[in-house]
Protein backbone atom coordinates (compact mmCIF):
# COMPACT_ATOMS: atom_id res chain seq x y z
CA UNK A 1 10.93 44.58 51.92
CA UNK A 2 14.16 46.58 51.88
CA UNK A 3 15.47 44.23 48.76
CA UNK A 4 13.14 45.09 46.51
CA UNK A 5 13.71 48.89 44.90
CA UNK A 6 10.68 51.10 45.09
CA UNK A 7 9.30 53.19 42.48
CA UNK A 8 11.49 56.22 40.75
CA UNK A 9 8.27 58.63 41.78
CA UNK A 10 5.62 58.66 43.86
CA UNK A 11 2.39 60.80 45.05
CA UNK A 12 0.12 61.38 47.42
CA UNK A 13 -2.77 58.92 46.87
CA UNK A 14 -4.94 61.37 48.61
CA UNK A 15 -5.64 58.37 51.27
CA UNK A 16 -4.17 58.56 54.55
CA UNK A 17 -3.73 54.74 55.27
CA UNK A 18 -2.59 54.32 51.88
CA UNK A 19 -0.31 57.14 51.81
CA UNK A 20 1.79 57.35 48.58
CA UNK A 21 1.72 55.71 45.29
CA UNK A 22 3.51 55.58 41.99
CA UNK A 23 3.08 58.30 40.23
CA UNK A 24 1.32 56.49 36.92
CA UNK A 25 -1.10 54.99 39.31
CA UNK A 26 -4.52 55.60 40.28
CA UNK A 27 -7.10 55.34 42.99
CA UNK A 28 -10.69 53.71 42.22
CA UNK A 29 -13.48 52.00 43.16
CA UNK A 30 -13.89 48.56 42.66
CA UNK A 31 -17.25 48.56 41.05
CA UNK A 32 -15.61 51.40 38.35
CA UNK A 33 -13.14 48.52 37.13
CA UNK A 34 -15.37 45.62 37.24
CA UNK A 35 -17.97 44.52 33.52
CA UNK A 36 -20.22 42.75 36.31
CA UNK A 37 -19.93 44.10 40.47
CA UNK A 38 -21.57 42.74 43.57
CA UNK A 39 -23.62 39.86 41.82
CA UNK A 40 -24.57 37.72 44.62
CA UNK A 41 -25.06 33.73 44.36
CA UNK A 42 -27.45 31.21 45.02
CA UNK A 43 -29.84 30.67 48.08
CA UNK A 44 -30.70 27.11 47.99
CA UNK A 45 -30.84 24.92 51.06
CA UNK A 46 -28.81 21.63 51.50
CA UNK A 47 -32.42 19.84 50.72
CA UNK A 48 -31.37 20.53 46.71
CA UNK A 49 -27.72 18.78 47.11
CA UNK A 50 -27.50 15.98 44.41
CA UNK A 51 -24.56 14.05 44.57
CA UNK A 52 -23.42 14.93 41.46
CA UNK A 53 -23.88 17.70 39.10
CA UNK A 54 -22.49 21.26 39.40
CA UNK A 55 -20.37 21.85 42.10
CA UNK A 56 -21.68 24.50 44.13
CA UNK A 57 -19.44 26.84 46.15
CA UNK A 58 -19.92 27.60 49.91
CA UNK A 59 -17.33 30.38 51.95
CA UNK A 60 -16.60 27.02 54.03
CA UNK A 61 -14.96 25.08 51.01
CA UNK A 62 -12.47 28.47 50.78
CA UNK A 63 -9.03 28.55 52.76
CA UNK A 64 -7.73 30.94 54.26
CA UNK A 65 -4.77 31.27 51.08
CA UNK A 66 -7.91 31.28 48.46
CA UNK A 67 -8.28 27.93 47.73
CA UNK A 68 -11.34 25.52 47.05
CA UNK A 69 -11.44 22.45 48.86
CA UNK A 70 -11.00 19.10 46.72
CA UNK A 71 -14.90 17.76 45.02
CA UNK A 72 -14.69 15.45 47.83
CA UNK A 73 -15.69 17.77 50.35
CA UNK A 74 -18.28 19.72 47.92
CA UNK A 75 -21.54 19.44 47.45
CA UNK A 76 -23.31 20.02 43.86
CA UNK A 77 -26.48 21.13 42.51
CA UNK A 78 -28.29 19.96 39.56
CA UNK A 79 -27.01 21.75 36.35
CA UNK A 80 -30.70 22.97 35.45
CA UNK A 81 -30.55 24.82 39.13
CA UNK A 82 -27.77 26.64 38.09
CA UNK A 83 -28.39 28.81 34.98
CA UNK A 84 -27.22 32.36 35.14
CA UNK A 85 -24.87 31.35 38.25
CA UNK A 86 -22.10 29.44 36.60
CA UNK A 87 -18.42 31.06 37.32
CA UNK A 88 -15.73 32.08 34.50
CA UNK A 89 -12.36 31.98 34.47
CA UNK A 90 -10.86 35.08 36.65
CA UNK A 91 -14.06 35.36 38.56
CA UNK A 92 -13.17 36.64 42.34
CA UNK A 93 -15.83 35.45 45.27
CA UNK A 94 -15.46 36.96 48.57
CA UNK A 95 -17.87 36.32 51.30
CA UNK A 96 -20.13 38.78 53.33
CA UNK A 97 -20.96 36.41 55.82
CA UNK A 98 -18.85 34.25 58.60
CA UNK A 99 -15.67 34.42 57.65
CA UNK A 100 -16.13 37.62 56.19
CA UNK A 101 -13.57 38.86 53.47
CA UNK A 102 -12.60 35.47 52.44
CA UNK A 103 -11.97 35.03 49.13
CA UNK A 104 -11.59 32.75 45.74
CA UNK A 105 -9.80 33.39 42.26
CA UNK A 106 -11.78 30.85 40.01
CA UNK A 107 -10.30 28.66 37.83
CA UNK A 108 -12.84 26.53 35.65
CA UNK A 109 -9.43 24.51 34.93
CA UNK A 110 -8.59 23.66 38.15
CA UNK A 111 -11.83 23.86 39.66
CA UNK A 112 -14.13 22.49 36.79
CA UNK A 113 -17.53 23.85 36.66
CA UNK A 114 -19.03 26.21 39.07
CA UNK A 115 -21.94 27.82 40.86
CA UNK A 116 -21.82 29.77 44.01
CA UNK A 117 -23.89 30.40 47.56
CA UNK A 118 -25.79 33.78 48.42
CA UNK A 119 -23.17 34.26 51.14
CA UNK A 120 -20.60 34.43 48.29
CA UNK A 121 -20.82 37.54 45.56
CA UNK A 122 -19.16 37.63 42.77
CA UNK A 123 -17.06 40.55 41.00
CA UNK A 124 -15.43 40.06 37.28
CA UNK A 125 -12.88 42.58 36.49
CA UNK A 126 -13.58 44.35 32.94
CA UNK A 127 -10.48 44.03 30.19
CA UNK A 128 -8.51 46.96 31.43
CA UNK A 129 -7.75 45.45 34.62
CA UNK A 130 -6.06 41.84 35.24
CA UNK A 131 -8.73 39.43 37.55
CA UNK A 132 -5.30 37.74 39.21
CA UNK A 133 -4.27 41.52 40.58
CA UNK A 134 -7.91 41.63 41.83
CA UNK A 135 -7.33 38.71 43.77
CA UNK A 136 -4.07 39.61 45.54
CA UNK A 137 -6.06 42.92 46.46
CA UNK A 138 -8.83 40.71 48.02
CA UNK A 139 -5.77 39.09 50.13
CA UNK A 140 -4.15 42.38 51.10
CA UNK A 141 -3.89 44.98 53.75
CA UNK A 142 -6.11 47.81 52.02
CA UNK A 143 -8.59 45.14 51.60
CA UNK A 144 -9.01 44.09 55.26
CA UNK A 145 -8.65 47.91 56.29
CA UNK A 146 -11.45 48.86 54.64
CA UNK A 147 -13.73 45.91 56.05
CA UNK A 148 -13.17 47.03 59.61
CA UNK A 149 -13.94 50.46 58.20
CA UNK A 150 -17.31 49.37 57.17
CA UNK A 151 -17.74 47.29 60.27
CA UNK A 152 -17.49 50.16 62.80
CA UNK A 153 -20.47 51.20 61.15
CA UNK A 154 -21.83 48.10 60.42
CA UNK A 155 -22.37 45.00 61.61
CA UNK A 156 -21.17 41.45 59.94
CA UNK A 157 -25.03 40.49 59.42
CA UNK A 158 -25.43 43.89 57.65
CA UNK A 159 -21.97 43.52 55.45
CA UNK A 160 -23.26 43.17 51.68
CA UNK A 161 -21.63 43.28 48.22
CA UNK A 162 -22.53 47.09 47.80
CA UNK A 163 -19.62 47.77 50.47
CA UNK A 164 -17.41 45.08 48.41
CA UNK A 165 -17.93 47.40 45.70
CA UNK A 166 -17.19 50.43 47.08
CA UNK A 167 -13.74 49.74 48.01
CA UNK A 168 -10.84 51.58 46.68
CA UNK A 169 -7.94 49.65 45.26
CA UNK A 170 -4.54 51.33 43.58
CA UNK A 171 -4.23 50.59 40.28
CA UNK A 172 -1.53 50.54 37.09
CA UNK A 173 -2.03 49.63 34.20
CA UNK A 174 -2.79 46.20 32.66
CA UNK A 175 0.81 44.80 31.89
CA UNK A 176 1.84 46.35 34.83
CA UNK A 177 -0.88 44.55 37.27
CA UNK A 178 -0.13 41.17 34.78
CA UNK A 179 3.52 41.57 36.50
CA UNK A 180 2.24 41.97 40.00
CA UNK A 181 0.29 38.74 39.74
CA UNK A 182 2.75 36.75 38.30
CA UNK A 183 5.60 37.78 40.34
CA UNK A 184 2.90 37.36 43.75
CA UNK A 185 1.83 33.65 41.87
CA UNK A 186 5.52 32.65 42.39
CA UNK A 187 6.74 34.11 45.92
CA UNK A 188 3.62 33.44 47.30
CA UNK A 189 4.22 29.23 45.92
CA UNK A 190 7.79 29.69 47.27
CA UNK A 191 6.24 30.96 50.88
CA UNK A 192 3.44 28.11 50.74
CA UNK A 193 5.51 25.46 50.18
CA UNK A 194 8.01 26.46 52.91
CA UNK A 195 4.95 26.38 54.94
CA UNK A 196 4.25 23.44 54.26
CA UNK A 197 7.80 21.33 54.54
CA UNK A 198 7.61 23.25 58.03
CA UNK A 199 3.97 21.84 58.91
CA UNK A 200 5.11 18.32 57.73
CA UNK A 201 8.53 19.08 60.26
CA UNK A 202 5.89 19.61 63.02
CA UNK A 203 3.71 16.31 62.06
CA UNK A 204 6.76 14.29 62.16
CA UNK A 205 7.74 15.91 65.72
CA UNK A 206 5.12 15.23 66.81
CA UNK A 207 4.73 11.34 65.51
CA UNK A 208 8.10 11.28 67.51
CA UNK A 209 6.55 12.47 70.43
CA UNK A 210 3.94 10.22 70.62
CA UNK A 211 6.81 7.28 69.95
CA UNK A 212 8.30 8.06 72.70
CA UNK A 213 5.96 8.60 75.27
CA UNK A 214 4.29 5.38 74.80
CA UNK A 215 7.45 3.35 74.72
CA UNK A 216 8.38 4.85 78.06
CA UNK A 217 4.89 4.22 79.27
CA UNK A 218 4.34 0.99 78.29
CA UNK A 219 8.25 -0.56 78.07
CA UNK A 220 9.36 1.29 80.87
CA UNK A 221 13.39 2.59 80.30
CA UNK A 222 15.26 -0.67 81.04
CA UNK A 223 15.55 -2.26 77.93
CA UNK A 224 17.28 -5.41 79.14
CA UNK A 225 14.54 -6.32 81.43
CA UNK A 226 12.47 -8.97 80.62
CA UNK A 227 8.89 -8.77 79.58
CA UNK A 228 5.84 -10.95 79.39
CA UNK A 229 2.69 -10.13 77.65
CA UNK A 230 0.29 -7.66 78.87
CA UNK A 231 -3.09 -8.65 77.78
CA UNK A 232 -4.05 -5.70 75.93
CA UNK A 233 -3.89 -6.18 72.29
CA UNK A 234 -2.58 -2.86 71.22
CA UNK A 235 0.57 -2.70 73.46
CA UNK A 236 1.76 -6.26 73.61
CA UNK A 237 4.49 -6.97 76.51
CA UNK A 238 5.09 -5.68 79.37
CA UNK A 239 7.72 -5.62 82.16
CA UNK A 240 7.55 -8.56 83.64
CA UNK A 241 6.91 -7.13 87.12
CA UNK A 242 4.42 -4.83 85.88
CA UNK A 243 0.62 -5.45 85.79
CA UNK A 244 -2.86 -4.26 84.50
CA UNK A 245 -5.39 -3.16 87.03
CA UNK A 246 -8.01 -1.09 86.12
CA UNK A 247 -7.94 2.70 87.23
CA UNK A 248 -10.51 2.60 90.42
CA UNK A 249 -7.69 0.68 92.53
CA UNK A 250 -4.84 3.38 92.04
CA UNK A 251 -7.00 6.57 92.48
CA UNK A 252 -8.36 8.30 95.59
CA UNK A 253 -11.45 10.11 93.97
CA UNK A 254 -13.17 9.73 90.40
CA UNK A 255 -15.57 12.78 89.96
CA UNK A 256 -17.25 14.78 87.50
CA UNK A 257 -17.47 18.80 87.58
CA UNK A 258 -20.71 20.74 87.67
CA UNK A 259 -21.59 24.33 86.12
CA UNK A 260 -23.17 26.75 88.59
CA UNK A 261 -26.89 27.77 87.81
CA UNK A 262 -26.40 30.89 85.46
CA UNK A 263 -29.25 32.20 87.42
CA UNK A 264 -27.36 33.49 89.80
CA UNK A 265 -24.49 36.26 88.72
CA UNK A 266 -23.03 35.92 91.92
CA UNK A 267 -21.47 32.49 90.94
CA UNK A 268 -19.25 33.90 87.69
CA UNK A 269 -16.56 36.22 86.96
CA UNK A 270 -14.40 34.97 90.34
CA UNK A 271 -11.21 33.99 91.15
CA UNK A 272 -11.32 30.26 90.52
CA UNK A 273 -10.30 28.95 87.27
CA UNK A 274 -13.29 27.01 85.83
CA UNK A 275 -12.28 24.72 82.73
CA UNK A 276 -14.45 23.24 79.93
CA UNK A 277 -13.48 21.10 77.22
CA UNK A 278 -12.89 23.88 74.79
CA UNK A 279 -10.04 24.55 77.09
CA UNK A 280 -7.87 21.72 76.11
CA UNK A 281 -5.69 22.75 73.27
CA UNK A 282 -2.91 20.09 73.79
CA UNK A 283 -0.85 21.42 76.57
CA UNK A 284 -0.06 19.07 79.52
CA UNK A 285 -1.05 21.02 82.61
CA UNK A 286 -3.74 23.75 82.18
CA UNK A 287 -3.57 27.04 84.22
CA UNK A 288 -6.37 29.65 82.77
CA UNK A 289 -9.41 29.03 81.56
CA UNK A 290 -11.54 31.07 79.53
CA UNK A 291 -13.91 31.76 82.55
CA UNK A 292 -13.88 32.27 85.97
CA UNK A 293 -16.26 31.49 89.14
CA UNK A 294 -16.46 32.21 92.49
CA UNK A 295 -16.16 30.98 96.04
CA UNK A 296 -19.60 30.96 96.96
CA UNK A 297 -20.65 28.47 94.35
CA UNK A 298 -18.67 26.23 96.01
CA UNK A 299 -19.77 27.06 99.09
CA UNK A 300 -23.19 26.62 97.91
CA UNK A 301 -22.42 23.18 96.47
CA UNK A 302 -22.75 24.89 92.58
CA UNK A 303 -19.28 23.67 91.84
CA UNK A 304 -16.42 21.33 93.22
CA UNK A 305 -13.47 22.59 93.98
CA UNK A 306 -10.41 19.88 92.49
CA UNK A 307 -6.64 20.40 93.69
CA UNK A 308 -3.70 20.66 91.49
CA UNK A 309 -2.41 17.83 90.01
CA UNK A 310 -5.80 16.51 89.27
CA UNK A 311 -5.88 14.78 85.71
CA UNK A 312 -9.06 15.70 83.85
CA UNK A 313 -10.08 13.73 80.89
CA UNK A 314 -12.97 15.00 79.22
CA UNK A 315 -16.13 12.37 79.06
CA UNK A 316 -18.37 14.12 76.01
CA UNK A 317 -18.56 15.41 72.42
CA UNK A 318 -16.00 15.37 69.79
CA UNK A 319 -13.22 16.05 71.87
CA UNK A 320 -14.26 13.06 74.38
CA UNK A 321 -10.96 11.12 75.15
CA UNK A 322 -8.73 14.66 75.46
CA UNK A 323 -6.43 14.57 79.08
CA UNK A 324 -4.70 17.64 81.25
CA UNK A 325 -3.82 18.09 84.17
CA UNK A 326 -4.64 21.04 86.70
CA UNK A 327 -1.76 23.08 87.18
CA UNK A 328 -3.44 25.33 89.68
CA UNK A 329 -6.28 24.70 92.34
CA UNK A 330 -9.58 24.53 89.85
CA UNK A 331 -12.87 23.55 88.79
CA UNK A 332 -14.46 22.58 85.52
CA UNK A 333 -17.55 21.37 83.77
CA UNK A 334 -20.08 18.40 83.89
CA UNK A 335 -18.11 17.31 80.44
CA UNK A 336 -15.14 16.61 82.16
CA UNK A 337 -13.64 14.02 84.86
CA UNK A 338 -11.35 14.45 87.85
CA UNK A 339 -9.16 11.98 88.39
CA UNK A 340 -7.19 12.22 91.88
CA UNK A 341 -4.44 9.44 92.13
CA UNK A 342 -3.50 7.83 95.43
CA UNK A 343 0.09 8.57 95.67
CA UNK A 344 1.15 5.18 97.43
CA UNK A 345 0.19 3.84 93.83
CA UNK A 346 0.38 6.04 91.12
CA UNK A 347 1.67 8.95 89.75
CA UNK A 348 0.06 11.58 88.55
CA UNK A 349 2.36 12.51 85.23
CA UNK A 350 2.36 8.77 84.82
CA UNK A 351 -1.88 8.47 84.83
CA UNK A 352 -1.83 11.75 82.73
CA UNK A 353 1.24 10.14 79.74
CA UNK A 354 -1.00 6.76 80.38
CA UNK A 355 -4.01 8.59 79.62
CA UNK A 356 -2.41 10.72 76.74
CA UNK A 357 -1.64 7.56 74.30
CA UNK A 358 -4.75 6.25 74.99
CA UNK A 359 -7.09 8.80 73.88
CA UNK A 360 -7.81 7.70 70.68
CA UNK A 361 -8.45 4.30 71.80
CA UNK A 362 -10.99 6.00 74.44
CA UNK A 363 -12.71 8.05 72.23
CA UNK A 364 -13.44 4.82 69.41
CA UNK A 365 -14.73 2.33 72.50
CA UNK A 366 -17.04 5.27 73.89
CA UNK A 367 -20.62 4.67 73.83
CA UNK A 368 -22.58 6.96 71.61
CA UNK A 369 -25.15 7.34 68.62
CA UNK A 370 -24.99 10.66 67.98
CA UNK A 371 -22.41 11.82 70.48
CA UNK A 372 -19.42 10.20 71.91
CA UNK A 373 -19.48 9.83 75.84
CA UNK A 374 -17.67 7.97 78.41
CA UNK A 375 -19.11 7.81 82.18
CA UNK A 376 -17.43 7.36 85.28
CA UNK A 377 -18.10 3.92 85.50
CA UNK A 378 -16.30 3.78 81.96
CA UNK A 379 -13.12 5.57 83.84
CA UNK A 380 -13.07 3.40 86.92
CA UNK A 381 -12.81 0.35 85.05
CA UNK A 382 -10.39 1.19 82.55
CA UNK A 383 -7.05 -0.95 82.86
CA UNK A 384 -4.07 1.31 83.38
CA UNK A 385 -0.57 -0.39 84.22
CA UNK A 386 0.69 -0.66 87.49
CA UNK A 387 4.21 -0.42 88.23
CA UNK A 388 6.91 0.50 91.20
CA UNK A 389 5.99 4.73 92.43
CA UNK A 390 10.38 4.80 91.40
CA UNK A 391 10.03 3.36 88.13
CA UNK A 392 7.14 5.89 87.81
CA UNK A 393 8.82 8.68 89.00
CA UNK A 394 12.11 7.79 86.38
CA UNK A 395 9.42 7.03 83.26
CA UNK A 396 8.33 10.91 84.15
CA UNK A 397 11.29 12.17 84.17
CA UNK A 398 12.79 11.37 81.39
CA UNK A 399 9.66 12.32 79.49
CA UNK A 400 9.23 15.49 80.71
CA UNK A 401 12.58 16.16 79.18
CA UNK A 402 11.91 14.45 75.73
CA UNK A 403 8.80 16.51 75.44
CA UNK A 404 9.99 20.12 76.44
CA UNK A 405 12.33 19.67 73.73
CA UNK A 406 10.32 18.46 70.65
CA UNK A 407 7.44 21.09 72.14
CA UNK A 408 10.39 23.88 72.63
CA UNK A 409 11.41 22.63 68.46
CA UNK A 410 7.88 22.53 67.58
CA UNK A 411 6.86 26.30 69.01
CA UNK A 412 9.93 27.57 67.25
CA UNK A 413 8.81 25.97 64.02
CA UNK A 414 5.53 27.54 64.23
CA UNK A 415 7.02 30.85 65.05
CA UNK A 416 9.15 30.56 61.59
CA UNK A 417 5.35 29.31 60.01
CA UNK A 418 4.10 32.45 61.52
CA UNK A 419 6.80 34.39 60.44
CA UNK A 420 6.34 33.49 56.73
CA UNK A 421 2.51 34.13 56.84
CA UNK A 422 3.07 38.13 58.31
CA UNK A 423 5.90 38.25 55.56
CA UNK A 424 3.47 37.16 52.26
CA UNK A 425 0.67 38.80 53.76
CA UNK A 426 3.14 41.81 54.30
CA UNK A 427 4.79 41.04 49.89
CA UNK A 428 1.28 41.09 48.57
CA UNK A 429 0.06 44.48 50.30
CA UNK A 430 3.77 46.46 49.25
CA UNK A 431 2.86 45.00 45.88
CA UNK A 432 -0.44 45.65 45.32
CA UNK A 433 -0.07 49.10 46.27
CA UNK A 434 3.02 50.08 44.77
CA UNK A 435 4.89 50.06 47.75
CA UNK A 436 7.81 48.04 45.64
CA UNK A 437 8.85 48.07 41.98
CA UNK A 438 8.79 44.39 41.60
CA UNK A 439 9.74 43.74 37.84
CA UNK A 440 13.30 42.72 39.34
CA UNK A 441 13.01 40.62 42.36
CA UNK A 442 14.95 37.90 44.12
CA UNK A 443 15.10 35.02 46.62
CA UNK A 444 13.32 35.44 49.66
CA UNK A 445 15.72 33.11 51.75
CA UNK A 446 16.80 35.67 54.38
CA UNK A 447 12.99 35.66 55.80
CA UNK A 448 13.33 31.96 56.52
């Protein structure tokens, strides 16, 4: 913040986590500077949805930046169901439940007509006080001090709009908050929308990616040799020494995981790394998983034991289809497949890229009503190309390389995202709270 000049004088604000202040501003509760405080919404039950009407305003349609979700992911209440709860302009909704502390500045322009859900209360800042600057404070650091305040006295279940309104907030006076907002409205647009060129950077990496791997895969890296066509649809030709086979004839073992009985302690909190879908978050080999077991449920035939290099593909739920590979001696759930190659036939980097471009294709054919699920059977028989162990070995290679570097580009793109997120978080709490005189200010370029 060291660009932005700071206040000619300042004082103590009396708070020791707020420390000082300008001297023309004040300390005071939120409920003092508010015409209606803690006014909590609707409790009606999705039975009362109509499919048109008012819409009606849930914590899960807010983002994290304040935000309500488009009308096509609303749901709406009949008008008559609504008296008493519709929203102004200016009106500020946080939530006291689930994702506690998020909150909304309504817009009835943007937003169009309004109620709100009992987890949501509402607070509408009286004319002395600006409802944008109210806002920013709900996106600040004050503001989320304060809830784990409350909290370590509290519980989230026992979190309600009196605590909201109790908060203290620094204040100056109305032109002067009017500035805040307006100058937070525009940095904070700048920040977003760097955000988001370097989010779209990261989708098109990652397009790339997924280019590449499956024109290695599925081309090989000659491309003078000659091809013939491969039988399945979505990838046309094929080498023309290369064929389709399905999996069971290139792997040793295809094998499901099992969870220990949680009757018995003894079988948890190990040494042995003990994967479950939730697990998978993308990477290629998996080494930690967010529990443990021990020996002695495999000794007891609770779990299987699977070596490294094993390529797990999960078989259930919404993330059916996902692939990994063990990158240390493990186990893992009844909701996930092992997968250990025969390594006169196939690679296992190869079976894992194979599996990788296919998982969308896995996850539409699954069989399921309510819940997608492949089965064993399902794995054995799926048709994976066969080609020379050398050409296999080159293929992985080469994308190993391609892929460190896009991931290495993509982790330092979300380091810059991340980056930008501490730094408006970090401009809207020095604003807010006086921290920076910002009726000058300038480009924010040297963050980037």
């Amino acid at each position: 913040m060291s660009k932005y000049k700071r206040y000619e004088r300042y004082k103590d604000s009396g708070v020791e986590w707020i420390g000082e202040i300008p001297e023309h501003w004040e300390i005071k509760k939120l409920k003092y500077i508010c015409s209606e405080s803690a006014v909590y919404g609707l409790n009606e039950s999705a039975e009362n949805y109509a499919e048109e009407g008012v819409r009606f305003i849930r914590t899960t349609d807010i983002d994290d930046k304040g935000n309500l979700d488009s009308n096509e992911e609303g749901v709406f209440l009949p008008e008559e169901k609504t008296k008493g709860y519709i929203l102004k302009t200016g009106d500020l909704l946080v939530s006291r439940s689930g994702s506690l502390g998020t909150s909304l500045y309504f817009d009835e322009n943007k937003y169009g007509k309004c109620s709100y859900a009992g987890y949501l209360v509402k607070f509408r800042a009286n004319s002395k006080n600006h409802p944008k600057f109210l806002f920013y404070f709900s996106k600040s650091n004050i503001f989320y001090i304060q809830i784990q305040m409350a909290l370590v006295s509290s519980t989230i279940s026992n979190f309600n709009g009196n605590k909201y309104a109790n908060m203290i907030l620094t204040l100056s006076s109305y032109n002067e908050q009017k500035t805040i907002a307006n100058f937070l409205d525009q940095k904070t647009a700048e920040i977003d929308d760097l955000i988001a060129d370097k989010e779209k950077l990261i989708e098109l990496l990652q397009e790339k990616r997924q280019a590449i791997i499956t024109e290695a895969v599925t081309k090989g890296l000659n491309p003078n040799v000659k091809m013939k066509d491969s039988g399945i649809e979505w990838i046309g030709e094929i080498p023309e020494h290369w064929n389709v086979e399905p999996i069971k004839y290139m792997v040793k073992t295809i094998q499901t995981g099992t969870t220990p009985t949680t009757k018995n302690d003894d079988y948890f909190d190990g040494d042995i790394q003990w994967f479950t879908p939730g697990d998978f978050h993308g990477s290629k080999e998996l080494y930690e998983a967010s529990r443990k077991i021990s020996n002695l449920a495999v000794i007891d035939n609770e779990a299987r034991l699977f070596p490294k290099n094993t390529v797990m593909i999960v078989g259930i739920g919404a993330t059916v289809g996902k692939v990994a590979k063990l990158g240390v001696e493990g186990s893992f759930n009844q909701q996930i497949t092992g997968l250990i190659v025969n390594e006169q036939r196939l690679n296992c980097d190869y079976l894992y890229y194979w599996l990788y471009i296919n998982q969308e294709t896995i996850k539409n054919i699954s069989n399921y009503t309510t819940l997608p699920i492949i089965n064993n059977e399902f794995v054995k028989n799926f048709e994976c190309l066969s080609l020379p162990l050398d050409e296999q070995q080159a293929i992985v290679n080469y994308l190993n390389q391609k892929t460190s570097e896009i991931d290495d580009l993509i982790l330092k793109i979300r380091l810059q995202i991340q980056k930008l997120k501490e730094y408006r978080q970090s401009l809207i709490s020095e604003a807010v709270t006086g921290k920076i005189d910002v009726r000058e200010f300038g480009s924010i370029s040297e963050v980037i």
